[in-house]
PDB file of N, CA and C in Angstrom:
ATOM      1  N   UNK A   1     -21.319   9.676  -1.040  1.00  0.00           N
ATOM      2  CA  UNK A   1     -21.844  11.006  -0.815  1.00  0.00           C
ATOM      3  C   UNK A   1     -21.536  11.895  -2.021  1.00  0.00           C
ATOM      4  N   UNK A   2     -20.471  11.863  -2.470  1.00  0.00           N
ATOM      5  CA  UNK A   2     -19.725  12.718  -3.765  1.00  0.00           C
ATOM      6  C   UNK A   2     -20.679  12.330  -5.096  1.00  0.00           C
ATOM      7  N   UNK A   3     -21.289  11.044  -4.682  1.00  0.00           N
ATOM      8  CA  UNK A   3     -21.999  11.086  -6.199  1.00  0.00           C
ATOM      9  C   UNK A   3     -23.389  10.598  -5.497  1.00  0.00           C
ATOM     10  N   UNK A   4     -23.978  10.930  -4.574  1.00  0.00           N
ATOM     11  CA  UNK A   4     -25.147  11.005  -4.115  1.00  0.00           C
ATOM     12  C   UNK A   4     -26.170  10.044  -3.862  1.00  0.00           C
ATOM     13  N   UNK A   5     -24.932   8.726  -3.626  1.00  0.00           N
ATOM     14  CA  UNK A   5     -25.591   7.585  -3.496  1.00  0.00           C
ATOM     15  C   UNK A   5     -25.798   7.024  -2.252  1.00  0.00           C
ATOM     16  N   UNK A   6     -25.454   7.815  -0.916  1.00  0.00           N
ATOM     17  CA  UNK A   6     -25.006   7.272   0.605  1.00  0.00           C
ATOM     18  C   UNK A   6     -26.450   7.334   1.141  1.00  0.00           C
ATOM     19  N   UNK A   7     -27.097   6.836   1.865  1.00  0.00           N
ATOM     20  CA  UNK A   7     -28.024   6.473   2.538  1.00  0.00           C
ATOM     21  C   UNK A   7     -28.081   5.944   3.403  1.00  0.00           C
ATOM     22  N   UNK A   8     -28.297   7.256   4.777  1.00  0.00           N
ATOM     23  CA  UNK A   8     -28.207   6.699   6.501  1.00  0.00           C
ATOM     24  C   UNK A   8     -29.646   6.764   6.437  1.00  0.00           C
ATOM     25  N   UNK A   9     -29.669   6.062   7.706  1.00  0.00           N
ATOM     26  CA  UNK A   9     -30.955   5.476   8.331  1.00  0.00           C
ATOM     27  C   UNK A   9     -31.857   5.831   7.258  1.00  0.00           C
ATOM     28  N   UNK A  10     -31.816   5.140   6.098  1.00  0.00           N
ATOM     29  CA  UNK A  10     -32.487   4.792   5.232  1.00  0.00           C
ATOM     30  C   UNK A  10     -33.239   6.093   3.960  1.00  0.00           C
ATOM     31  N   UNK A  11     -32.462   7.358   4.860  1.00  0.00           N
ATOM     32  CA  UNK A  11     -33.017   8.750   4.097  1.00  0.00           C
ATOM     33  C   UNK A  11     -31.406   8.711   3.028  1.00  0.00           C
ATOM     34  N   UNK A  12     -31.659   9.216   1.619  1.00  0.00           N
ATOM     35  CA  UNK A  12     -30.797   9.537   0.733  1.00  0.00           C
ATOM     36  C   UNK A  12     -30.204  10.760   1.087  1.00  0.00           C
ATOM     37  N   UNK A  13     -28.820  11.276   1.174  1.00  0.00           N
ATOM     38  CA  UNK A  13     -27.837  12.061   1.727  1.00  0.00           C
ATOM     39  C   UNK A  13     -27.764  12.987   0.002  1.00  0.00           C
ATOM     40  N   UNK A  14     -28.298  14.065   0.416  1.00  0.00           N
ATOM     41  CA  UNK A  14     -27.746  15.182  -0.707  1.00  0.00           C
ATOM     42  C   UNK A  14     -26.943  16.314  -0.537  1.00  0.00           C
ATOM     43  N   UNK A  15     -26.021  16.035  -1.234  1.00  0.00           N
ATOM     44  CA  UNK A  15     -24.615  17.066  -0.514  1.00  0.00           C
ATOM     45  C   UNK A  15     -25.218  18.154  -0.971  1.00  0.00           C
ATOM     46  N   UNK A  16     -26.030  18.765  -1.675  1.00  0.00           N
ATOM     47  CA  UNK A  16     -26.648  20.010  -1.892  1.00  0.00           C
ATOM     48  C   UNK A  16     -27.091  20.893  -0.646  1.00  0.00           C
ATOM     49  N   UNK A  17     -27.433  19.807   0.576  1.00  0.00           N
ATOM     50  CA  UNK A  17     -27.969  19.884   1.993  1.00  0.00           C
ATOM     51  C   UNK A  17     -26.839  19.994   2.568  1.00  0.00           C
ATOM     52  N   UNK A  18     -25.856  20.052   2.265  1.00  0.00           N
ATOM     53  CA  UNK A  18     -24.317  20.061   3.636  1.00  0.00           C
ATOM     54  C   UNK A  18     -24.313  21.619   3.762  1.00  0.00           C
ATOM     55  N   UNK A  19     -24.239  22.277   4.215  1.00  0.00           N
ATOM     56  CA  UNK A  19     -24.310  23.455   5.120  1.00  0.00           C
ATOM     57  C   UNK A  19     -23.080  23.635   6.320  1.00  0.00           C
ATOM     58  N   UNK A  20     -22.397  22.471   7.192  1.00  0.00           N
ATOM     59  CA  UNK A  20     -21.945  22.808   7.903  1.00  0.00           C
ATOM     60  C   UNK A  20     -20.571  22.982   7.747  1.00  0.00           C
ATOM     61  N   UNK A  21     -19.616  23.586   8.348  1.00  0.00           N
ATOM     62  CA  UNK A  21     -18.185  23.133   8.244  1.00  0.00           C
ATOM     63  C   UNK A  21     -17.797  22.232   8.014  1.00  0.00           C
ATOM     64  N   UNK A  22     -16.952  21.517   6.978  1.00  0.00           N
ATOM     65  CA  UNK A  22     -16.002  20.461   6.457  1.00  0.00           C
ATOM     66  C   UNK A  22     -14.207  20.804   6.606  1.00  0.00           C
ATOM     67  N   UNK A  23     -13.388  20.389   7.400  1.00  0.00           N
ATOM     68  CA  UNK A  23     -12.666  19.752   7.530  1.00  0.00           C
ATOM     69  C   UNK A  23     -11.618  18.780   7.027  1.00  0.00           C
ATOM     70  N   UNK A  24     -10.871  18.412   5.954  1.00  0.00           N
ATOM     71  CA  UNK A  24     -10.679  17.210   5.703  1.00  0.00           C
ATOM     72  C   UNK A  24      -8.787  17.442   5.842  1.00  0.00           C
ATOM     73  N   UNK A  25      -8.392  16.337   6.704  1.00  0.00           N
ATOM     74  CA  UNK A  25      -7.313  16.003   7.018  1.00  0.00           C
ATOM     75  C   UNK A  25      -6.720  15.214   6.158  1.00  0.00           C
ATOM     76  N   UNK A  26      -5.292  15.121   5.386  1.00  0.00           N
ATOM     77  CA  UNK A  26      -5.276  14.198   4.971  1.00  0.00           C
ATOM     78  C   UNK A  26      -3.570  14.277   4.678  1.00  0.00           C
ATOM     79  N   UNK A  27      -3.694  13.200   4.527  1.00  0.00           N
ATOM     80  CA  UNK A  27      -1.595  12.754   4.081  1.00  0.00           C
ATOM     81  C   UNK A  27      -1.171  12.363   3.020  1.00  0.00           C
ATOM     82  N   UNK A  28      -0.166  13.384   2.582  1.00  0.00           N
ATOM     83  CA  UNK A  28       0.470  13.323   1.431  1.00  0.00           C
ATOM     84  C   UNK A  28       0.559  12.163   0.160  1.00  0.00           C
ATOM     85  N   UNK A  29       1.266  11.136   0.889  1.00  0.00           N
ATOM     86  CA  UNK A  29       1.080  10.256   0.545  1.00  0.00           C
ATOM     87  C   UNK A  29       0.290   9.031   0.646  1.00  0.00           C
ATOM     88  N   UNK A  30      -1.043   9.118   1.420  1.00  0.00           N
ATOM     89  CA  UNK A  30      -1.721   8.227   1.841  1.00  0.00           C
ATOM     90  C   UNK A  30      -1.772   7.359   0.848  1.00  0.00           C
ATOM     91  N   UNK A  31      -2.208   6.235   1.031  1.00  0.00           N
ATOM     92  CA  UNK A  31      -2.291   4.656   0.254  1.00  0.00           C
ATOM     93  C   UNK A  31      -3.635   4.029   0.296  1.00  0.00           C
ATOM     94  N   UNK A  32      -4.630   4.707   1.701  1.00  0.00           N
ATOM     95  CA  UNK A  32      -5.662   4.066   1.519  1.00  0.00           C
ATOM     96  C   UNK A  32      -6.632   5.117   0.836  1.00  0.00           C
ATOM     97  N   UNK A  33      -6.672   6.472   1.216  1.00  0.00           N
ATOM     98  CA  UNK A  33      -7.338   7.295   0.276  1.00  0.00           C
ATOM     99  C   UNK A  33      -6.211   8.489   0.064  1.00  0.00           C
ATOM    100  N   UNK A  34      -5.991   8.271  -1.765  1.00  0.00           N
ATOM    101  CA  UNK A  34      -5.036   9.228  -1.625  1.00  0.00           C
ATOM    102  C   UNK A  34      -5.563  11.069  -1.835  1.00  0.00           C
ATOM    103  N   UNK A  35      -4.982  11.859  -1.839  1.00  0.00           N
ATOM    104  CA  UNK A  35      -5.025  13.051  -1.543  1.00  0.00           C
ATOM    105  C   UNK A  35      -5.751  13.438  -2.967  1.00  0.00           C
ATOM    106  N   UNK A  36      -5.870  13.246  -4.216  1.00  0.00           N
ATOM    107  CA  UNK A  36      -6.357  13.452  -5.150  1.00  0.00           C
ATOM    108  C   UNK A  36      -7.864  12.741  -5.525  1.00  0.00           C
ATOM    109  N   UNK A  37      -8.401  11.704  -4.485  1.00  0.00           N
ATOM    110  CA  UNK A  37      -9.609  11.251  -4.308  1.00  0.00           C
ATOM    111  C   UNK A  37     -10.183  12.435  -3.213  1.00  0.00           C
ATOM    112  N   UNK A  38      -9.621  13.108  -1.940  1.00  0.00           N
ATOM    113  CA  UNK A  38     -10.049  13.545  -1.209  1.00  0.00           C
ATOM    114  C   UNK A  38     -10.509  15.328  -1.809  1.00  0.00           C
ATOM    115  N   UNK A  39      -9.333  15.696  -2.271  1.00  0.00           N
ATOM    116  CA  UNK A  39      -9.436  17.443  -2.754  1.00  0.00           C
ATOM    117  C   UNK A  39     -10.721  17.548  -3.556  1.00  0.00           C
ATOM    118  N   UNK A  40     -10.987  16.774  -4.623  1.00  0.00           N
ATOM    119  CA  UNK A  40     -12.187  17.464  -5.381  1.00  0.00           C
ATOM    120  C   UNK A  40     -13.975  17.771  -4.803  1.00  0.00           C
ATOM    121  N   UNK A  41     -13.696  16.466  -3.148  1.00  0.00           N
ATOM    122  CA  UNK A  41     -14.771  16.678  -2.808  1.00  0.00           C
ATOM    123  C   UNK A  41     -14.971  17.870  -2.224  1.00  0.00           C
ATOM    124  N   UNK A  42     -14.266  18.562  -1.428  1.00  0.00           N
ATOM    125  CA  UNK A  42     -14.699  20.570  -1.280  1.00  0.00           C
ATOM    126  C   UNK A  42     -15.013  21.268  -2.071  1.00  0.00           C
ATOM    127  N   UNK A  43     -14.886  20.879  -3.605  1.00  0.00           N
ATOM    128  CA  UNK A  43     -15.561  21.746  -4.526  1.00  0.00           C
ATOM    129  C   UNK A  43     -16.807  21.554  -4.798  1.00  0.00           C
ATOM    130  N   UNK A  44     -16.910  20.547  -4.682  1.00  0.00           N
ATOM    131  CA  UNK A  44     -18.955  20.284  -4.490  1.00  0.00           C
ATOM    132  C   UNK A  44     -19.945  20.432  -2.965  1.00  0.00           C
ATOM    133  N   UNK A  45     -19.022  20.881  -2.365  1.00  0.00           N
ATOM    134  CA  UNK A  45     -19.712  21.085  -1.075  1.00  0.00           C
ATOM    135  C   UNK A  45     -20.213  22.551  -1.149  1.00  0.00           C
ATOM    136  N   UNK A  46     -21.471  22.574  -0.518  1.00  0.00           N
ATOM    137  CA  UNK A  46     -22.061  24.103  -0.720  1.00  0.00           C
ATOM    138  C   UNK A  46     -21.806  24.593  -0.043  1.00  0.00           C
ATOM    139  N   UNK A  47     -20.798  24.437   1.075  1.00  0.00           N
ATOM    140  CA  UNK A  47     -20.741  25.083   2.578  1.00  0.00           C
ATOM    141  C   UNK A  47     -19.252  26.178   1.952  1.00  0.00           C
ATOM    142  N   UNK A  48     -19.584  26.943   2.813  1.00  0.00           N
ATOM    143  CA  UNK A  48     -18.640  28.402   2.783  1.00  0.00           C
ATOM    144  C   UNK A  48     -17.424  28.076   3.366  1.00  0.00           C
ATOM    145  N   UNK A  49     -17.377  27.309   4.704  1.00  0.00           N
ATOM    146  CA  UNK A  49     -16.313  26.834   5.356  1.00  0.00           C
ATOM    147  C   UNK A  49     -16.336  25.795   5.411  1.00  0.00           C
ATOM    148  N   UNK A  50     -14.903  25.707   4.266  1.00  0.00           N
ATOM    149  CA  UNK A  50     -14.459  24.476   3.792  1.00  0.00           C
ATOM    150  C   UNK A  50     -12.618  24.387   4.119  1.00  0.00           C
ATOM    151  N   UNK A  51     -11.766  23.210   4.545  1.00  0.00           N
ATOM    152  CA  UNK A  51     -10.461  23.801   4.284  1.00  0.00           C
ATOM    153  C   UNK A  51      -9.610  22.647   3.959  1.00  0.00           C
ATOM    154  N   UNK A  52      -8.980  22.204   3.824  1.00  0.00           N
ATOM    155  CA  UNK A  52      -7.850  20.937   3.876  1.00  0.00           C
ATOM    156  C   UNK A  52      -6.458  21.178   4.443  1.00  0.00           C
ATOM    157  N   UNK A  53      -6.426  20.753   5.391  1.00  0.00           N
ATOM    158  CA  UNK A  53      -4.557  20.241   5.693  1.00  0.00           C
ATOM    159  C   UNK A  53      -4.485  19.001   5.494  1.00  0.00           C
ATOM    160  N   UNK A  54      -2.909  19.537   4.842  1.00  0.00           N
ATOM    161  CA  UNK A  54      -2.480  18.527   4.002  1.00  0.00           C
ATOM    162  C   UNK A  54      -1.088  17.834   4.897  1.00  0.00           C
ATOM    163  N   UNK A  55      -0.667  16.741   5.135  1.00  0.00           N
ATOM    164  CA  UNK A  55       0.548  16.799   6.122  1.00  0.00           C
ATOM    165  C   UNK A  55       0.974  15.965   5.416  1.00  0.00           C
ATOM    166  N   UNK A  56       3.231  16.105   5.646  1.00  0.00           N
ATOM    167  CA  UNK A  56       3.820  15.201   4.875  1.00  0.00           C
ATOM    168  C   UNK A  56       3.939  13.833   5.439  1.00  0.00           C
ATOM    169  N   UNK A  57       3.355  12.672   4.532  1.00  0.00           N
ATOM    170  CA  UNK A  57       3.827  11.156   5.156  1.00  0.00           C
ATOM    171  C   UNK A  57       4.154  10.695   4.283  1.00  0.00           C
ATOM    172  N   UNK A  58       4.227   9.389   4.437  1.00  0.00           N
ATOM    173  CA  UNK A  58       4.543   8.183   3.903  1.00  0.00           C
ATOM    174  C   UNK A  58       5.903   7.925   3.577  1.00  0.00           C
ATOM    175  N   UNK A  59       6.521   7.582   2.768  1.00  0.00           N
ATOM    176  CA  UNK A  59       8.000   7.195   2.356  1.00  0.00           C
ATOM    177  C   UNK A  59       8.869   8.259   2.018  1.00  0.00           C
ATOM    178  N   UNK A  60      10.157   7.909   2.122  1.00  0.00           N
ATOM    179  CA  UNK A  60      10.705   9.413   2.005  1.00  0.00           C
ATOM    180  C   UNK A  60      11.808   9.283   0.992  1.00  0.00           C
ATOM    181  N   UNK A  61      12.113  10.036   0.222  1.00  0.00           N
ATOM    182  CA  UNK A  61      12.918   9.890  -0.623  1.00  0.00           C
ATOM    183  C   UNK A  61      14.114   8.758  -0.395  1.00  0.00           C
ATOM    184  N   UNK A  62      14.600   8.816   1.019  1.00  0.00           N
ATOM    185  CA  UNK A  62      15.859   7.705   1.089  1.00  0.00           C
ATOM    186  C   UNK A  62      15.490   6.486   1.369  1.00  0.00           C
ATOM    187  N   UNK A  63      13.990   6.149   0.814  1.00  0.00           N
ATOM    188  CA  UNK A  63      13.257   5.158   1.449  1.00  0.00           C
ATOM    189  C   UNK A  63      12.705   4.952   2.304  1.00  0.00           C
ATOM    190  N   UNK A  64      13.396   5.537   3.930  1.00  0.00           N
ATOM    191  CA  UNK A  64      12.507   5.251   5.373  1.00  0.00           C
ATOM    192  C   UNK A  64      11.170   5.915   5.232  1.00  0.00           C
ATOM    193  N   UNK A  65      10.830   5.277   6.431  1.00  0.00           N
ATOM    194  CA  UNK A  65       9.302   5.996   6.272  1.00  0.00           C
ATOM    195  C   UNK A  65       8.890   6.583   7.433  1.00  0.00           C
ATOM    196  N   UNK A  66       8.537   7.554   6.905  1.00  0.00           N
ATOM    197  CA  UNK A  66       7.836   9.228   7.212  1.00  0.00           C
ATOM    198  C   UNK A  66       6.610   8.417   8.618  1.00  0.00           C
ATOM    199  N   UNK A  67       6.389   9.063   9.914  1.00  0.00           N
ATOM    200  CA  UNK A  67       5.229   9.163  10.697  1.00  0.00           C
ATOM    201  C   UNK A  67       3.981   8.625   9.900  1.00  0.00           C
ATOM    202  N   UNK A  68       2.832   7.734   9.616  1.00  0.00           N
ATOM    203  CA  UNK A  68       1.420   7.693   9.636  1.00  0.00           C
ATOM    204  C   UNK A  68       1.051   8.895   9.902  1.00  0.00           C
ATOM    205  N   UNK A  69      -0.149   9.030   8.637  1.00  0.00           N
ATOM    206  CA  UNK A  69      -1.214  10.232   9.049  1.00  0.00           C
ATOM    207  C   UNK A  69      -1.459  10.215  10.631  1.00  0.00           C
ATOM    208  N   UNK A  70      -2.205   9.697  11.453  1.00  0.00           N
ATOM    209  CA  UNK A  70      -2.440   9.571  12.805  1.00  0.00           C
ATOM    210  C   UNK A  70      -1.422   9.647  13.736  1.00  0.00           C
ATOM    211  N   UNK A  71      -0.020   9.295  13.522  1.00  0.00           N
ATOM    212  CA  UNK A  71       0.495   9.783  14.432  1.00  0.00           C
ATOM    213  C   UNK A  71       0.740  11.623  13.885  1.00  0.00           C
ATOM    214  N   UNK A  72       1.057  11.727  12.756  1.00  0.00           N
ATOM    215  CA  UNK A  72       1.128  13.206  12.277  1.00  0.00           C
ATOM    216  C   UNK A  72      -0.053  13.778  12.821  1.00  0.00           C
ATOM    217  N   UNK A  73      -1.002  13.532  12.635  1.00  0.00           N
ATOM    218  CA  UNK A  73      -2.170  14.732  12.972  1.00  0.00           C
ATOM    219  C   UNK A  73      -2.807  14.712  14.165  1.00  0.00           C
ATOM    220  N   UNK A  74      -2.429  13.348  15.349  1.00  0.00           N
ATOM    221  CA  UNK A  74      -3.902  12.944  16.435  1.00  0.00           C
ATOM    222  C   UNK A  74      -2.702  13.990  17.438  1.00  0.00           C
ATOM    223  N   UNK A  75      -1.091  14.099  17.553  1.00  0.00           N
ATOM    224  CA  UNK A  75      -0.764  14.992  18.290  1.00  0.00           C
ATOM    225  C   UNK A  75      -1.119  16.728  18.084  1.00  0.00           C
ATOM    226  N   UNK A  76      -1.302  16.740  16.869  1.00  0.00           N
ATOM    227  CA  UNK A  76      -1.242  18.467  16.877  1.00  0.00           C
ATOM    228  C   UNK A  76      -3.196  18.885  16.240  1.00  0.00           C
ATOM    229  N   UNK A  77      -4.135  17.968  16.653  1.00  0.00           N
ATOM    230  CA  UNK A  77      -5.451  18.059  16.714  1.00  0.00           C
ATOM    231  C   UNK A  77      -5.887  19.487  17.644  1.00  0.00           C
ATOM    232  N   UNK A  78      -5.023  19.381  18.438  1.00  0.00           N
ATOM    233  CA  UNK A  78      -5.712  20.974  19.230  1.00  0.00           C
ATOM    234  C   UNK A  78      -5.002  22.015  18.858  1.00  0.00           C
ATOM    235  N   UNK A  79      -3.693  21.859  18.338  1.00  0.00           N
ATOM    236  CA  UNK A  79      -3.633  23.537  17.466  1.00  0.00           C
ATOM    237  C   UNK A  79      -4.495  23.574  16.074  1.00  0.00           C
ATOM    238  N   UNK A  80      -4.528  22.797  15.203  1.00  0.00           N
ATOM    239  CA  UNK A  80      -5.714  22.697  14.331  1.00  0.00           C
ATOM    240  C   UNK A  80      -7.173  23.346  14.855  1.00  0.00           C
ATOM    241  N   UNK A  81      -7.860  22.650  15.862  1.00  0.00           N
ATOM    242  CA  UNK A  81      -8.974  23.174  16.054  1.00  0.00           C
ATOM    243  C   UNK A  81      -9.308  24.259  16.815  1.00  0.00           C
TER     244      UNK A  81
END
C-alpha cells in the first residue's frame, strides 16, 4: 500500500484515496514489524486523523521479557477506543 502496489479484488489501492481514520498500534520493540517500518506510513496518508500508540515490549534490559504486543494492547483496546 505505502508504495502503491496492493491490489484487492483486483482494483489497485491508492493511498491518495484513504480518507478514513488510521490507527496504528504498535510495540516498541517488535521483531516482526518494527516500529520504524510502521511510523513513516502516517505521513503519506491523506487522512487528517491519523495517530500511533506506541507500547513498551519485548526484552528488557535485565534480559526477561516484557508482555507481547497483544497481550499489551488486546486488554486495554477499550480505553484506547
Amino acid at each position: 500500500m505505502y508504495r502503491d502496489e496492493l491490489v484487492l479484488d483486483g482494483h489497485p489501492v491508492d493511498i491518495e484515496n484513504l480518507t478514513i481514520l488510521v490507527l496504528q498500534i504498535i510495540g516498541s520493540f517488535d521483531h516482526l514489524i518494527p516500529p520504524d517500518a510502521n511510523k513513516p506510513f502516517t505521513d503519506v496518508i491523506p487522512s487528517e486523523d491519523t495517530d500511533i500508540y506506541e507500547f513498551l515490549t519485548g526484552p528488557r534490559w535485565d534480559g526477561r521479557l516484557r508482555e507481547g504486543s497483544r497481550g499489551v494492547v488486546a486488554p486495554r483496546c477499550d480505553v484506547v477506543l
